[in-house]
PDB file of N, CA and C in Angstrom:
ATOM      1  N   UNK A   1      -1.581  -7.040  11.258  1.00  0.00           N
ATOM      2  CA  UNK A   1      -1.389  -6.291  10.036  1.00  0.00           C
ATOM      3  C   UNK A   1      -2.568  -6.573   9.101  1.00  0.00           C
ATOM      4  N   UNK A   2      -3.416  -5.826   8.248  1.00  0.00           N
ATOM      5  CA  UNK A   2      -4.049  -5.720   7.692  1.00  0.00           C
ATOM      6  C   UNK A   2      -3.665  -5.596   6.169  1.00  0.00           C
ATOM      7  N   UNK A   3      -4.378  -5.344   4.952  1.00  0.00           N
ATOM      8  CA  UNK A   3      -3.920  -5.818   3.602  1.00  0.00           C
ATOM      9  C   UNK A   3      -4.164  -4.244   3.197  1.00  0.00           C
ATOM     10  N   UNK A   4      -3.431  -3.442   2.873  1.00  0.00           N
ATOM     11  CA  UNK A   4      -4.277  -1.587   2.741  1.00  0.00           C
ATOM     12  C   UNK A   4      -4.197  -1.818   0.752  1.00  0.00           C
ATOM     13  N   UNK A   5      -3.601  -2.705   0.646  1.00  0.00           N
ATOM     14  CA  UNK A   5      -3.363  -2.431  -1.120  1.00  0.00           C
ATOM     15  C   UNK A   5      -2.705  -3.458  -1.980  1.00  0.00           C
ATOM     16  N   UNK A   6      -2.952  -3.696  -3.143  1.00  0.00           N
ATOM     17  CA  UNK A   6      -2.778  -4.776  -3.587  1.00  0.00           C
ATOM     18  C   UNK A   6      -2.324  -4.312  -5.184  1.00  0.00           C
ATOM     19  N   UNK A   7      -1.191  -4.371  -5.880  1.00  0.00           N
ATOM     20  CA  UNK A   7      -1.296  -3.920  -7.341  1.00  0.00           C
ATOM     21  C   UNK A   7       0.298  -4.545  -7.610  1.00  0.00           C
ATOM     22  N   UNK A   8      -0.201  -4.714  -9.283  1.00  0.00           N
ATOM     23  CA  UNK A   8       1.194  -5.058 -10.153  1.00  0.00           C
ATOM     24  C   UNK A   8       1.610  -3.600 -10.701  1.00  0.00           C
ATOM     25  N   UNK A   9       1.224  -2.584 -10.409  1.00  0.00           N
ATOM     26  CA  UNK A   9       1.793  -1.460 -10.724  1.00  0.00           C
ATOM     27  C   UNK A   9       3.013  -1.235 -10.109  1.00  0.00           C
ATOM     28  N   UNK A  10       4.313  -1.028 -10.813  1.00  0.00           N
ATOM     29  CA  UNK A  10       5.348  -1.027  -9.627  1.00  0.00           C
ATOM     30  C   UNK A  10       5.471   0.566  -9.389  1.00  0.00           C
ATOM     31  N   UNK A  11       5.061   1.835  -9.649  1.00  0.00           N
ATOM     32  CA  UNK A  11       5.047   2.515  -9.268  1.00  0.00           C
ATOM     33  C   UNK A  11       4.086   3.223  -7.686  1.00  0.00           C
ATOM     34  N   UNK A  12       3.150   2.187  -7.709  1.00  0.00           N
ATOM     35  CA  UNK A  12       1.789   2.766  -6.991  1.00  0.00           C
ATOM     36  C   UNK A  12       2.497   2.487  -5.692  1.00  0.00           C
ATOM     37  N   UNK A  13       2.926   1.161  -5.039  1.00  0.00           N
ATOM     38  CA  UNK A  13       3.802   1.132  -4.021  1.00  0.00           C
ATOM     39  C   UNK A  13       4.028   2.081  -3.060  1.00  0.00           C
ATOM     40  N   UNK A  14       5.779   2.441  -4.205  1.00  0.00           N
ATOM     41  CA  UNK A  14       6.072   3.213  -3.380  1.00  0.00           C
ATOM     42  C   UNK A  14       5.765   4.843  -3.249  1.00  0.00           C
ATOM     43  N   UNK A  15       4.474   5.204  -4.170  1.00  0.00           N
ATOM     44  CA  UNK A  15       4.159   6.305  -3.738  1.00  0.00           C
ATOM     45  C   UNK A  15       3.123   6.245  -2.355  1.00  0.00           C
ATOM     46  N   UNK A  16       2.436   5.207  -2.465  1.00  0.00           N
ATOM     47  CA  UNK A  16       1.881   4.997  -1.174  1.00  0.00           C
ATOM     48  C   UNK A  16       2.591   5.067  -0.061  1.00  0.00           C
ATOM     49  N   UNK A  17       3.686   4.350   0.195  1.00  0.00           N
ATOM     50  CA  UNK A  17       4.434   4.409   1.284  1.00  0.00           C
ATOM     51  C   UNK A  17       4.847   5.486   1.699  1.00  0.00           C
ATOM     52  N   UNK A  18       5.549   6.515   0.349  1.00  0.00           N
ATOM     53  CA  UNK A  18       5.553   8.221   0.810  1.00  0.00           C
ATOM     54  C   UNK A  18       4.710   9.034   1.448  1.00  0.00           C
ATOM     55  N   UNK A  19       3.538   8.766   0.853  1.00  0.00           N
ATOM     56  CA  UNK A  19       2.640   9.570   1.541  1.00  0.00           C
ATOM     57  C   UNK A  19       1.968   9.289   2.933  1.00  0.00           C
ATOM     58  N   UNK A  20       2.039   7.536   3.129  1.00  0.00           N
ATOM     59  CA  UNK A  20       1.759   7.139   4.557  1.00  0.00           C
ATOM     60  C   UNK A  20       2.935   7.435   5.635  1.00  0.00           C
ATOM     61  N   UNK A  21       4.181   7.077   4.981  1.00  0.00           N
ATOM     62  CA  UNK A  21       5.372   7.887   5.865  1.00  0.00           C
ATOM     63  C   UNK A  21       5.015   9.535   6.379  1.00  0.00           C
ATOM     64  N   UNK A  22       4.989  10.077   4.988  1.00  0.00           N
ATOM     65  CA  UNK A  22       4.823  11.542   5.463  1.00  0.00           C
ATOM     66  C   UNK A  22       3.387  11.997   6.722  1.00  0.00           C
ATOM     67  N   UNK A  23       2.431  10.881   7.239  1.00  0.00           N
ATOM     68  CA  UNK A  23       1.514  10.980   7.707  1.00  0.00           C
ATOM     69  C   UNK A  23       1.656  10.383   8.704  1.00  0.00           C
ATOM     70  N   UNK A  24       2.986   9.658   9.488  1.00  0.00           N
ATOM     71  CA  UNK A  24       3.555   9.101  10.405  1.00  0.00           C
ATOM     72  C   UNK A  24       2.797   7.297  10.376  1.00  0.00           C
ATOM     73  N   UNK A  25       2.348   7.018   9.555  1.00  0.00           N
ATOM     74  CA  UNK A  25       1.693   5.638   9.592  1.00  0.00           C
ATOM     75  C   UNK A  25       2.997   4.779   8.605  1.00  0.00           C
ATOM     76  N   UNK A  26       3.293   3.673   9.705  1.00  0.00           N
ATOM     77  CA  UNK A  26       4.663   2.804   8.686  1.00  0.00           C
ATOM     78  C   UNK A  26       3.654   1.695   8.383  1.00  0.00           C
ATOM     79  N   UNK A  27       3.855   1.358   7.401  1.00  0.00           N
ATOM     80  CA  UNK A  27       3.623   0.330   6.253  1.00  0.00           C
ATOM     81  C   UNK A  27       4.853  -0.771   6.243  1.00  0.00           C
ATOM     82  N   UNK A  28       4.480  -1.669   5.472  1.00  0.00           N
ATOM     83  CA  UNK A  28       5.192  -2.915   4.917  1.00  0.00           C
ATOM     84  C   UNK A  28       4.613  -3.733   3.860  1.00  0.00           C
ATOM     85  N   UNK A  29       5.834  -3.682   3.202  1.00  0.00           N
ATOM     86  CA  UNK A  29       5.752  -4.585   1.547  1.00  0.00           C
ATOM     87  C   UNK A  29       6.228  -5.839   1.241  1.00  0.00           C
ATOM     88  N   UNK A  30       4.804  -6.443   1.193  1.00  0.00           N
ATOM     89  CA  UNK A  30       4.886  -8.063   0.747  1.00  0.00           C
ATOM     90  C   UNK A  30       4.752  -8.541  -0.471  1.00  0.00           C
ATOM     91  N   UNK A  31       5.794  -9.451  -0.896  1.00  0.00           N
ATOM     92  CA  UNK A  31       5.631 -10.002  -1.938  1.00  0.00           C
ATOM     93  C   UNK A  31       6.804  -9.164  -3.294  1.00  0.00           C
ATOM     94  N   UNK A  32       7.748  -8.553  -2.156  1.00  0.00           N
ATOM     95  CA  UNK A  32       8.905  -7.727  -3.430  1.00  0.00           C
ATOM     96  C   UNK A  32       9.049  -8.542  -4.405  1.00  0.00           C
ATOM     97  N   UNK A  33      10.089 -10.042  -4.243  1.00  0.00           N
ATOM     98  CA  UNK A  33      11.112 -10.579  -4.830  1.00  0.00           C
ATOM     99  C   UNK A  33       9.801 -10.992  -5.536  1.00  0.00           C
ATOM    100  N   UNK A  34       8.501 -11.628  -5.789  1.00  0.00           N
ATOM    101  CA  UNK A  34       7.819 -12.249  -5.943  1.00  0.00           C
ATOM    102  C   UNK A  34       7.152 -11.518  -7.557  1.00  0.00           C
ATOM    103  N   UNK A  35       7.107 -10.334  -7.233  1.00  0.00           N
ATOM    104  CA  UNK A  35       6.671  -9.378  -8.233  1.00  0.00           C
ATOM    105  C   UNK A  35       7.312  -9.414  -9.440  1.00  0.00           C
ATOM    106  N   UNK A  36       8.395  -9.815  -9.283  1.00  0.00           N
ATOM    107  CA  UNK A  36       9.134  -9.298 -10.479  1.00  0.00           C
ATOM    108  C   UNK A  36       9.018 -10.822 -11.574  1.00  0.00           C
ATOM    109  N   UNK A  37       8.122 -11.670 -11.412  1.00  0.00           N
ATOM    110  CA  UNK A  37       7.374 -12.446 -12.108  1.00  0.00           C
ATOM    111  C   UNK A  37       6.286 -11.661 -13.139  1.00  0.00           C
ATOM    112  N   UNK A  38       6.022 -10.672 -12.392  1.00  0.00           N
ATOM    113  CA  UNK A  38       5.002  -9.976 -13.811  1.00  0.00           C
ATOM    114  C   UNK A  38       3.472 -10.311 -13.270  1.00  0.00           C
ATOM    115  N   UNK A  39       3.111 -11.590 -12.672  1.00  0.00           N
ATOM    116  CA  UNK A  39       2.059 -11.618 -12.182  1.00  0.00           C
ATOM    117  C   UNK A  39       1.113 -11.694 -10.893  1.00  0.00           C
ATOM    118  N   UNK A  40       2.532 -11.897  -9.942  1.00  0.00           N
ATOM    119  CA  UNK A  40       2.002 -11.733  -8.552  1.00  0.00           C
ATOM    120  C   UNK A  40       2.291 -10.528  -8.044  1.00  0.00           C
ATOM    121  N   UNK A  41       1.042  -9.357  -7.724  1.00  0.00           N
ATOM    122  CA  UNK A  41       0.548  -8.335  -7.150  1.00  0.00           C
ATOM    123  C   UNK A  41       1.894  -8.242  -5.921  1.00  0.00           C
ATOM    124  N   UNK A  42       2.228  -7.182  -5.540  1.00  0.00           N
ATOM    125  CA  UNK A  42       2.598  -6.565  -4.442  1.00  0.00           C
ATOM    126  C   UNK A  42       1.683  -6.288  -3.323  1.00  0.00           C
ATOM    127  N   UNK A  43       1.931  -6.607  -2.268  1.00  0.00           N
ATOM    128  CA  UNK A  43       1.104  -5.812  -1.068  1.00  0.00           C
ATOM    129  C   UNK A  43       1.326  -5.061  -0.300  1.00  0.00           C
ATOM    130  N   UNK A  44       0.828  -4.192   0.145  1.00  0.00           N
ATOM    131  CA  UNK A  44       1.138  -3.110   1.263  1.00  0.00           C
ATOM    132  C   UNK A  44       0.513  -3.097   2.905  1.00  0.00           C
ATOM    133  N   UNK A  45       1.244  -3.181   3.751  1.00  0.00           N
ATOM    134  CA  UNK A  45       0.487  -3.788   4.846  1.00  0.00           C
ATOM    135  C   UNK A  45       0.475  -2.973   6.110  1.00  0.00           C
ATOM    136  N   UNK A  46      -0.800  -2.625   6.526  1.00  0.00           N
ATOM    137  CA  UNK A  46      -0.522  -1.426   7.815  1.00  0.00           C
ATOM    138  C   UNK A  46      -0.987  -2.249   9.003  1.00  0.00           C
ATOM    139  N   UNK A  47      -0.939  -1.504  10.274  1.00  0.00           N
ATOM    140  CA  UNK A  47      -1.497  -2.039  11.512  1.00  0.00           C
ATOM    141  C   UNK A  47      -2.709  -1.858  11.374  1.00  0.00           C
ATOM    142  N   UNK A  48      -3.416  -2.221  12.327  1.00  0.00           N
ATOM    143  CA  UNK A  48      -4.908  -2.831  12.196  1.00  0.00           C
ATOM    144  C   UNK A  48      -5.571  -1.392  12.440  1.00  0.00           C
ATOM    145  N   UNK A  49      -4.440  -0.659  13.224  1.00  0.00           N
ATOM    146  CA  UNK A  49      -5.038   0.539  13.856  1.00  0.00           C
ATOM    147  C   UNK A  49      -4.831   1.507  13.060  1.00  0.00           C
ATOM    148  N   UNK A  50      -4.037   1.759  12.096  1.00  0.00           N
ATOM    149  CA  UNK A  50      -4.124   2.559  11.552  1.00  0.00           C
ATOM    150  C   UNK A  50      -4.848   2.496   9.777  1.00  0.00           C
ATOM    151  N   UNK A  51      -4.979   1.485   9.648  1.00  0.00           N
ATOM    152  CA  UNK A  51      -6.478   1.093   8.371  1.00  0.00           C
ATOM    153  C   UNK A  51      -7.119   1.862   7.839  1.00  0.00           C
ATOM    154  N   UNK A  52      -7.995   2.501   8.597  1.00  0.00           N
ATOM    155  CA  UNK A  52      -8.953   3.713   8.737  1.00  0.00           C
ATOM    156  C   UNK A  52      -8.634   4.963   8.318  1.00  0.00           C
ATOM    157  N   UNK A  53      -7.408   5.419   8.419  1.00  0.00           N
ATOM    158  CA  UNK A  53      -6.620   6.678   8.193  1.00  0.00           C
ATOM    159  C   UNK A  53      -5.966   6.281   6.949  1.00  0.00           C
ATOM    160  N   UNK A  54      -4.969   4.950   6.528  1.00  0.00           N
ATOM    161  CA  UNK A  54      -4.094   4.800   5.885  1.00  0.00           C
ATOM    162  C   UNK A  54      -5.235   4.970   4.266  1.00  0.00           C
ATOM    163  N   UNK A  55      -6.354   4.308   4.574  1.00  0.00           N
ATOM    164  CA  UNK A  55      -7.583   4.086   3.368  1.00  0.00           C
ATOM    165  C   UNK A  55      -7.617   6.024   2.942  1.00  0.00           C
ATOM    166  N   UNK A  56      -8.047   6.543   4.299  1.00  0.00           N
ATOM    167  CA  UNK A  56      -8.723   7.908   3.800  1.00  0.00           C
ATOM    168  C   UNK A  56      -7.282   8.592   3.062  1.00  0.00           C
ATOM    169  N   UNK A  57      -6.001   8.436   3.497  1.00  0.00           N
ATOM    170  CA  UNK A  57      -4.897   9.598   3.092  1.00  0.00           C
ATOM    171  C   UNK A  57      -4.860   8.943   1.520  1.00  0.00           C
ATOM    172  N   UNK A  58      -4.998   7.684   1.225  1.00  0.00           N
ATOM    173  CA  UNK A  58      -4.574   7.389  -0.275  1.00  0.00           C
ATOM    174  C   UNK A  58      -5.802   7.558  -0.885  1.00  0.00           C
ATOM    175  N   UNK A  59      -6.902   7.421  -0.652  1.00  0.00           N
ATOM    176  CA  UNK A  59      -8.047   7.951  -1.606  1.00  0.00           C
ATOM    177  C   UNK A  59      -8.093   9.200  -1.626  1.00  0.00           C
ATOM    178  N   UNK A  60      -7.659   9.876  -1.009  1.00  0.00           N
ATOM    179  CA  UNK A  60      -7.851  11.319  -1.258  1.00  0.00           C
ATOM    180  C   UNK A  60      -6.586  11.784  -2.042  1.00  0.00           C
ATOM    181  N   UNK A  61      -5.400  11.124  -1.992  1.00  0.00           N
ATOM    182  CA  UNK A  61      -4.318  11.479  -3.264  1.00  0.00           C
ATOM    183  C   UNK A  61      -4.496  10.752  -3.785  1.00  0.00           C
ATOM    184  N   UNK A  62      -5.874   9.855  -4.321  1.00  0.00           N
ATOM    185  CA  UNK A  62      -5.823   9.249  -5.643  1.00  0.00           C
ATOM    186  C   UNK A  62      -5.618   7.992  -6.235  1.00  0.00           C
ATOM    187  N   UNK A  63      -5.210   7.053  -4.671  1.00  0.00           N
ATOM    188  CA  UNK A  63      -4.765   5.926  -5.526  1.00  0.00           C
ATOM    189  C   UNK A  63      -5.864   4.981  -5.301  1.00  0.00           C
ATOM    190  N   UNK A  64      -6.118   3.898  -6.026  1.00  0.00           N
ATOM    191  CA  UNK A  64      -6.939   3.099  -6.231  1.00  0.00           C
ATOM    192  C   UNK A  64      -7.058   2.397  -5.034  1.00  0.00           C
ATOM    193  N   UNK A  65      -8.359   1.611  -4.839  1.00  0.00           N
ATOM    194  CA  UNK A  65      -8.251   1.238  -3.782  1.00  0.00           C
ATOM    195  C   UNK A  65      -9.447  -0.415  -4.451  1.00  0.00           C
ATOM    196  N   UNK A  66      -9.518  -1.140  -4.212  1.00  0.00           N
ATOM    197  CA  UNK A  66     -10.011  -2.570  -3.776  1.00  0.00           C
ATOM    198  C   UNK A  66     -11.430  -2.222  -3.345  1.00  0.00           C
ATOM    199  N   UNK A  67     -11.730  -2.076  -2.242  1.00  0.00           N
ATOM    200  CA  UNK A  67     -13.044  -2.041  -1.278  1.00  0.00           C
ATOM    201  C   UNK A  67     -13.174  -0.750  -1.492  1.00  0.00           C
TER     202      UNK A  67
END
């Protein structure tokens, strides 16, 4: 599993996950219970193989990205 996203936004999440669902790529979210501290980031986590695709579908709807 690879790291596709990283944010204290609690909305950004799970729009990511919608749109990687709707693109057949499953994801996973680390760090739920952890978040709700206010300062530790959420993560979003894809297979190694799908990285490449999961990067291009969320930059192109917009969401921020790290690298």
């Amino acid at each position: 599993m690879k790291e596709l996203l990283r944010t204290n936004d609690p909305t950004v999440i799970p729009y990511a996950t919608t749109l990687l669902h709707g693109e057949g790529i499953e994801c996973f979210e680390l760090d739920v219970h952890m978040s709700t501290l206010g300062f530790v980031p959420r993560r979003l986590m894809v297979r190694d193989t799908d990285l490449f695709m999961a990067r291009a579908i969320l930059r192109e709807a917009g969401v921020p990205l790290e690298s």
